[in-house]
Protein backbone atom coordinates (compact mmCIF):
# COMPACT_ATOMS: atom_id res chain seq x y z
CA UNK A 1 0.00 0.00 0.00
CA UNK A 2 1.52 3.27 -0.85
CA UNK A 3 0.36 7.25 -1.16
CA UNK A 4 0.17 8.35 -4.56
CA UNK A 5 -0.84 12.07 -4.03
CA UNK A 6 -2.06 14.17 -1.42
CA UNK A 7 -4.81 17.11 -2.24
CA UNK A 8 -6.24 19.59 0.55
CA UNK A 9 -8.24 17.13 2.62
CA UNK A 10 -8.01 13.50 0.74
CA UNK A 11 -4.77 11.59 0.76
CA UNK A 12 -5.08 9.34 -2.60
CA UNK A 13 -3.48 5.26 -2.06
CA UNK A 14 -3.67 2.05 -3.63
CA UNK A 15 -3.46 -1.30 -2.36
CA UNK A 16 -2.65 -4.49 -4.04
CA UNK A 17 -5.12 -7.27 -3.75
CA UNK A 18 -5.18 -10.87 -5.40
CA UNK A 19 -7.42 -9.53 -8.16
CA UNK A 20 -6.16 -6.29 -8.97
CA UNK A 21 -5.09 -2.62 -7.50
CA UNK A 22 -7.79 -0.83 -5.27
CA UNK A 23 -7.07 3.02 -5.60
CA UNK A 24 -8.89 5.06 -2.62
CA UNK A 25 -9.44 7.88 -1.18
CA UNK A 26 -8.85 8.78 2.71
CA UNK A 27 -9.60 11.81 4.90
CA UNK A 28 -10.52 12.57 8.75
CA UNK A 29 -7.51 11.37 11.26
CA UNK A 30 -9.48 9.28 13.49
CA UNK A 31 -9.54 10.72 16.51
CA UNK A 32 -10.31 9.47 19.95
CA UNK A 33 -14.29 8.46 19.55
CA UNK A 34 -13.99 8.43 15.54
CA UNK A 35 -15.03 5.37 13.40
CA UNK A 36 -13.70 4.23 10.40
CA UNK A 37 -16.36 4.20 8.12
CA UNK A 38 -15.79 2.43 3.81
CA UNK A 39 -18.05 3.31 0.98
CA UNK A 40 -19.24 1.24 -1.59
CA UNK A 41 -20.84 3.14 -4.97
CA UNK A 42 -22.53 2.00 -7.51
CA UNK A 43 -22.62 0.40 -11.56
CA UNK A 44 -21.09 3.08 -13.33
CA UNK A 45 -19.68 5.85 -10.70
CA UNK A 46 -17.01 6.38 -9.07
CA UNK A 47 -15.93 7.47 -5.18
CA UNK A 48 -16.80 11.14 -5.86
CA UNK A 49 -20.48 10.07 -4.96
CA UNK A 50 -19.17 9.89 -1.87
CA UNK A 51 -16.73 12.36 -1.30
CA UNK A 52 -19.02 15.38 -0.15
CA UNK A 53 -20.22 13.27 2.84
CA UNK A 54 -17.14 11.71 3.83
CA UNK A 55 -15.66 15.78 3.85
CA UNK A 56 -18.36 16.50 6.17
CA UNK A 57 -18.32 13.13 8.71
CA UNK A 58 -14.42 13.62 8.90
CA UNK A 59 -15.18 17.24 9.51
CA UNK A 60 -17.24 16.68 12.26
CA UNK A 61 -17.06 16.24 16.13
CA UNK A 62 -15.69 13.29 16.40
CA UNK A 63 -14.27 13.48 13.36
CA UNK A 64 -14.46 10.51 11.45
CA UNK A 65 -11.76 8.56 9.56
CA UNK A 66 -13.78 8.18 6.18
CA UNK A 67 -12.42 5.69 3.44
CA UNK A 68 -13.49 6.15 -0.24
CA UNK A 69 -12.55 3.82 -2.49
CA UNK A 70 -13.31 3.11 -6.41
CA UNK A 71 -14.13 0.45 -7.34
CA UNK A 72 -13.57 -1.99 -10.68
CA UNK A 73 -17.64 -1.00 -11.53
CA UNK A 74 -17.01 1.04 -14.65
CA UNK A 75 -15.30 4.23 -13.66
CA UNK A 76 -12.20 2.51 -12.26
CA UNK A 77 -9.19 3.93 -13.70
CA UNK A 78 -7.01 0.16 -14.12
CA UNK A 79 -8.53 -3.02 -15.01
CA UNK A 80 -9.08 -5.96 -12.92
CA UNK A 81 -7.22 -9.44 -13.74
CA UNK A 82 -8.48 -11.80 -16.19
CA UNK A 83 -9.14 -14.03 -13.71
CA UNK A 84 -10.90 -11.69 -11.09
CA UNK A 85 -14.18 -12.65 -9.98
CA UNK A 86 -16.91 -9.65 -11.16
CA UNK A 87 -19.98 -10.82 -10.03
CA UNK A 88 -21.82 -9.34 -6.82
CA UNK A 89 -20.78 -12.17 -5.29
CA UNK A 90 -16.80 -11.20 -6.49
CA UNK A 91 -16.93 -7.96 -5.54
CA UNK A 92 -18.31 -7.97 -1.95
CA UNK A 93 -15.66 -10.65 -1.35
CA UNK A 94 -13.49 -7.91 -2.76
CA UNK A 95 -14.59 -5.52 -0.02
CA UNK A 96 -14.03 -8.04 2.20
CA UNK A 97 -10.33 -8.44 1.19
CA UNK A 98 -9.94 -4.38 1.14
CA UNK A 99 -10.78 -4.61 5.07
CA UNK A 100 -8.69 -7.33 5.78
CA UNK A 101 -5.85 -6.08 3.56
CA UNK A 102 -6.25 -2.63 5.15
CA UNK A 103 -6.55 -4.76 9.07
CA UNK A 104 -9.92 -2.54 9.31
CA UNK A 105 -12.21 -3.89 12.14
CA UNK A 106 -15.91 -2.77 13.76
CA UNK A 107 -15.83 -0.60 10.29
CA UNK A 108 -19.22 0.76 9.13
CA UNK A 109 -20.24 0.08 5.62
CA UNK A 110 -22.16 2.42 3.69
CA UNK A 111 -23.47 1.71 0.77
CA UNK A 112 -25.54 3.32 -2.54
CA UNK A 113 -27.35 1.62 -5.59
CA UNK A 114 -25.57 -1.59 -7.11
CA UNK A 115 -23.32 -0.91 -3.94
CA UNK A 116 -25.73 -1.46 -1.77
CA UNK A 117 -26.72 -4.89 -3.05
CA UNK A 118 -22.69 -5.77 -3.02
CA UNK A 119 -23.07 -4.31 0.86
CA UNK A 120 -26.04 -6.84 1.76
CA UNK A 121 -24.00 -9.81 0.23
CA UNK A 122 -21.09 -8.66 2.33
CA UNK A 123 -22.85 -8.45 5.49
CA UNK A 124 -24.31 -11.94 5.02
CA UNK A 125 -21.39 -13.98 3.97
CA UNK A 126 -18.37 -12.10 5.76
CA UNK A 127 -19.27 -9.75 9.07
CA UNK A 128 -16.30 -10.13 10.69
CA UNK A 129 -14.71 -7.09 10.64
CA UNK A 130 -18.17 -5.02 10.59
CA UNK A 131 -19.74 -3.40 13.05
CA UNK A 132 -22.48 -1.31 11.70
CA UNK A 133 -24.22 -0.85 7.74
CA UNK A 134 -25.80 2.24 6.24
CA UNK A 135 -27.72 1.49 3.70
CA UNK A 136 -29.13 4.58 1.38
CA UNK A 137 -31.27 4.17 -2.04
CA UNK A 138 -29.85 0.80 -3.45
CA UNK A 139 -30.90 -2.44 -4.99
CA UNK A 140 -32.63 -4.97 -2.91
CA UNK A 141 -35.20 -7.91 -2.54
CA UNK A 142 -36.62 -8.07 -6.18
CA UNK A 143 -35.39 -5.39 -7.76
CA UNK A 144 -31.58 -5.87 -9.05
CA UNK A 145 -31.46 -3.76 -11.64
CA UNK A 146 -34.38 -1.53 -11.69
CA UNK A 147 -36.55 -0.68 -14.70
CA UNK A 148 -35.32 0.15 -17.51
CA UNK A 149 -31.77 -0.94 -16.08
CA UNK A 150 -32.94 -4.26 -16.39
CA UNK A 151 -33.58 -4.23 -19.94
CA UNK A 152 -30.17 -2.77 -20.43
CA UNK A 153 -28.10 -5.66 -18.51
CA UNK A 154 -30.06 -7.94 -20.77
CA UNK A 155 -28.67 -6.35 -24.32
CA UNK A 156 -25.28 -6.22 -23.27
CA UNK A 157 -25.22 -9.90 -22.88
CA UNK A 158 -24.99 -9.42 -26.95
CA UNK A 159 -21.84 -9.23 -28.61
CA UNK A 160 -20.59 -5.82 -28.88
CA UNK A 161 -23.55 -4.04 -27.52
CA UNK A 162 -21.25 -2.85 -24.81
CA UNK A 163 -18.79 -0.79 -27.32
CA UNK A 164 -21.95 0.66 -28.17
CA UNK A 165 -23.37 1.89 -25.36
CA UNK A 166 -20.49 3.45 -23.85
CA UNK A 167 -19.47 5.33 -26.84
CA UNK A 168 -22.88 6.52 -27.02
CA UNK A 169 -22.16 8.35 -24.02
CA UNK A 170 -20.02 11.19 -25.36
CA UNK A 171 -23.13 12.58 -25.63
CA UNK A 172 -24.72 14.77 -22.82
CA UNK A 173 -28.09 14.09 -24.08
CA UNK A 174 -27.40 10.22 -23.44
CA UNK A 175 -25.45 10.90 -20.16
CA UNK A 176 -28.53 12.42 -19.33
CA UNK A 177 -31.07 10.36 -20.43
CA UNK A 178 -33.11 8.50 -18.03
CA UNK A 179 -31.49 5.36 -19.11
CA UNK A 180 -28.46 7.44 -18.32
CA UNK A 181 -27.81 9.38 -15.07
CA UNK A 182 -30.83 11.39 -15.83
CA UNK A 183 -33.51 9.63 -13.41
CA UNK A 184 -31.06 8.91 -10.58
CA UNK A 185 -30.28 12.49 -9.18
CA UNK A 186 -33.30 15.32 -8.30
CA UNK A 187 -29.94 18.24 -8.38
CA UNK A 188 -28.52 18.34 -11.94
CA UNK A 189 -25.09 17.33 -11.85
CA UNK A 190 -22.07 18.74 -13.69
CA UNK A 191 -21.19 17.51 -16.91
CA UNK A 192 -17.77 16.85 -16.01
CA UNK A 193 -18.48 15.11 -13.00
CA UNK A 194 -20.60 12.60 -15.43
CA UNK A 195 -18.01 12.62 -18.05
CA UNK A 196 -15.19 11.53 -15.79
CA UNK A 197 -17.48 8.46 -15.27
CA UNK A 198 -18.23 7.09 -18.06
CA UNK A 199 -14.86 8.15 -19.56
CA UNK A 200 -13.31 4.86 -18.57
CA UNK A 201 -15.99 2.42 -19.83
CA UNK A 202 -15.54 4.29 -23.25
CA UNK A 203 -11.94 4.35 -23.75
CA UNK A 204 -10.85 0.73 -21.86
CA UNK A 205 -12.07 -2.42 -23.13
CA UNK A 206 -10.66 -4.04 -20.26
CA UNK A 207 -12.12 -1.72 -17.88
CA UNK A 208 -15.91 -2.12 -19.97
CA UNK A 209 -15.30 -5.52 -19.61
CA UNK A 210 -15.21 -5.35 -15.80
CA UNK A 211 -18.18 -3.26 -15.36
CA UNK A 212 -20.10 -5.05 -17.99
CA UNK A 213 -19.44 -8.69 -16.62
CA UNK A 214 -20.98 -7.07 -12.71
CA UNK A 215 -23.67 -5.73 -14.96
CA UNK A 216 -24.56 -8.92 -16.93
CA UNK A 217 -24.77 -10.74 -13.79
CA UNK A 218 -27.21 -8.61 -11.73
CA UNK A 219 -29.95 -10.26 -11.05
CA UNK A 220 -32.65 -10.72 -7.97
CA UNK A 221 -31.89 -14.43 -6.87
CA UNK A 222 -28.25 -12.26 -5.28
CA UNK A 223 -30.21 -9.94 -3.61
CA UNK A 224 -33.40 -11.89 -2.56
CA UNK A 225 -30.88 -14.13 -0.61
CA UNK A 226 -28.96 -11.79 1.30
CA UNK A 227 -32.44 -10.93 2.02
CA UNK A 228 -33.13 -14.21 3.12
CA UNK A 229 -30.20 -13.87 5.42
CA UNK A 230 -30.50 -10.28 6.98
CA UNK A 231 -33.26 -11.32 10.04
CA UNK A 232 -29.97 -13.05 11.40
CA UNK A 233 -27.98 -9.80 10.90
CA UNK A 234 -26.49 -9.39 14.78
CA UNK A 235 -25.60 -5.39 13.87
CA UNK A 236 -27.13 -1.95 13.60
CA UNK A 237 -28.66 -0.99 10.64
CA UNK A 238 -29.29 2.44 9.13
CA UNK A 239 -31.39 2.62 6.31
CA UNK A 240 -31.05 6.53 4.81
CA UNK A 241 -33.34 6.78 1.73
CA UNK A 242 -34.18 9.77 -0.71
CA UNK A 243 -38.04 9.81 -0.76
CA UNK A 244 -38.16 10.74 -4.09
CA UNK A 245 -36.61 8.02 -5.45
CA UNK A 246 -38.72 5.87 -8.58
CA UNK A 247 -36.65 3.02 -8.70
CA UNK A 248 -35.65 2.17 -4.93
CA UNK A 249 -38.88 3.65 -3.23
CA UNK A 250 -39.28 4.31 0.36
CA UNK A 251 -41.79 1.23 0.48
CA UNK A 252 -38.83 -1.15 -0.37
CA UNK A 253 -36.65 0.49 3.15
CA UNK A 254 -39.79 -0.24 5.00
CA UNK A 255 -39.76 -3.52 3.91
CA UNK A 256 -35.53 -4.02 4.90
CA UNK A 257 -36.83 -2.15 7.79
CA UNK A 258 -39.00 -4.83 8.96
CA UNK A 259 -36.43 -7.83 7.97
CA UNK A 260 -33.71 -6.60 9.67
CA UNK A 261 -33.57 -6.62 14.04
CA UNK A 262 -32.19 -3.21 14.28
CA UNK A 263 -32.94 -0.88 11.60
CA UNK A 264 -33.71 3.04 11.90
CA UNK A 265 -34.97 4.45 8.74
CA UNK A 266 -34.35 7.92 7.95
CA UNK A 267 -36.64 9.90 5.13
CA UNK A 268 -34.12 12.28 3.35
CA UNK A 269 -36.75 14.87 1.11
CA UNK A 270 -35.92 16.18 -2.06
CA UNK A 271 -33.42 13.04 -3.17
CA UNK A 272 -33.22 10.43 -5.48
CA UNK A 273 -31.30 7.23 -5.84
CA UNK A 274 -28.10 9.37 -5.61
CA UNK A 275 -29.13 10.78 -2.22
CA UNK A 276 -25.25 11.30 -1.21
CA UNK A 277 -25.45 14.18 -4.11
CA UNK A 278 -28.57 15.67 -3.63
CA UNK A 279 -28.42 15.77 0.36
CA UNK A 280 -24.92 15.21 1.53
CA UNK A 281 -25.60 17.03 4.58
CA UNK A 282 -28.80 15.60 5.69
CA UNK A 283 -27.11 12.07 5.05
CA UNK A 284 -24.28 13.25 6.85
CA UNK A 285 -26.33 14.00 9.26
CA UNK A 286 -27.93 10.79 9.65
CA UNK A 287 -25.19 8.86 9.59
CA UNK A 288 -23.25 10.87 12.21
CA UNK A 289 -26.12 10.33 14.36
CA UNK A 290 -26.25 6.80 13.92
CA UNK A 291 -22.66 6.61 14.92
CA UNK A 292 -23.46 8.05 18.26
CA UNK A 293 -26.43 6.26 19.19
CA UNK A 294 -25.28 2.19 18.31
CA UNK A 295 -21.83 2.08 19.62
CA UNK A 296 -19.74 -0.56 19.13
CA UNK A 297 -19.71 -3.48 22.38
């Protein structure tokens, strides 16, 4: 593991795991009463979904040691190995090798969209080093992908149609499609902030190949039995969910709500599936507060 770079606040590293490099972002010290707290985005996206609410948890009181990875889901910047693993499955035991490889323990996951999913298959096939999940809008029970994402993972499985797609997205009108990044955010994003995403998937085979082989193999038999497995979930759950959301509605949290022992669900207004963009603060917010009231035995 070595530092790359350091910018104002974030410290930029890599590690080196059996299936590839990990690049991440760090910030927050860890002081005395801090957690360590590791993100997990989405299909598609980076660790800049996360970044504005990691900058205000490790700017808090206690500040918190917030890590921000990328990872190999179509925005990563080097490829995986031929031989990695890049199912769901793959990739939460992926974030299970970034904790152990990193000797992380009683960390709290927090996860968004396809992320999410990856963070209920993580809590229900390796806890050990976790002591506390946030889930916000995300894929779960029956719906892995959502609408018209669901369609989509079903033409890539043709020959070629992923070239396509991604070089369709040099154009903002298809970045912003709803088939795009249109439906997921109620804020309108910046166009370079959406570019910098997809700009890997269009200009890396190796790297579309990664994202597309997660992609192809979403489907609801991974998430339907994590859900099978969270009633025996022995940690806190928070359950942070944009209210405006189409595709991962506040009537699916009610319904991990009532699976899961202890779950809090907290409404964030005026957010969609990207709620760590629209309302970084008021999921800052909840997660800091979450932090304080389930500490870790």
């Amino acid at each position: 593991m070595t530092t790359a770079a350091k910018t104002t606040d974030f410290t930029d590293h890599h590690v080196e795991l059996g299936t590839g490099r990990i690049r991440y972002r760090e910030i927050g010290a860890g002081e005395p009463g801090a957690e360590v707290l590791v993100f997990v985005h989405g299909f598609a996206v980076d660790g800049q979904l996360w970044e504005p609410v990691a900058r205000l948890l490790a700017a808090g009181t206690p500040g918190h040691r917030c890590i921000v990875p990328t990872w190999p889901l179509g925005s990563h910047l080097e490829p995986m190995r031929p031989d990695a693993d890049r199912t769901p499955a793959g990739v939460a035991r992926l974030v299970a090798d970034f904790l152990v490889a990193l000797d992380l323990d009683g960390v709290t996951i927090v996860g968004n969209d396809s992320g999410g999913a990856v963070s209920q298959g993580l809590v229900t096939t390796s806890p050990e080093r976790i002591g506390r999940l946030v889930l916000t809008n995300c894929d779960c029970l029956e719906i892995f992908p959502p609408g018209v994402f669901k369609l989509i993972s079903k033409a890539l499985r043709l020959p070629g149609s992923g070239a396509v797609l991604a070089n369709s997205m040099r154009l903002e009108s298809i970045i912003r499609a709803p088939f795009g990044f249109g439906a997921l955010n109620k804020k309108r994003q910046p166009i370079e902030l959406l570019r910098s995403w997809v700009r890997p998937l269009i200009e890396d085979r190796d790297v579309r190949r990664d994202a597309l082989s997660f992609f192809a193999a979403a489907d609801p038999s991974y998430t339907l039995g994590a859900a099978e497995k969270l009633p025996e979930l022995k940690i806190p759950v928070l359950l942070a969910w944009g209210e405006e959301d189409s595709f991962f509605t506040v009537g699916h949290a009610e319904r991990l709500r009532e699976l899961i022992p202890d779950a809090t669900l907290v409404r964030i207004p005026d957010a969609k599936t990207f709620v760590p963009l629209d309302q970084p603060e008021a999921v800052a917010s909840a997660i800091a507060d979450f932090i304080a009231a389930k500490p870790l035995d």
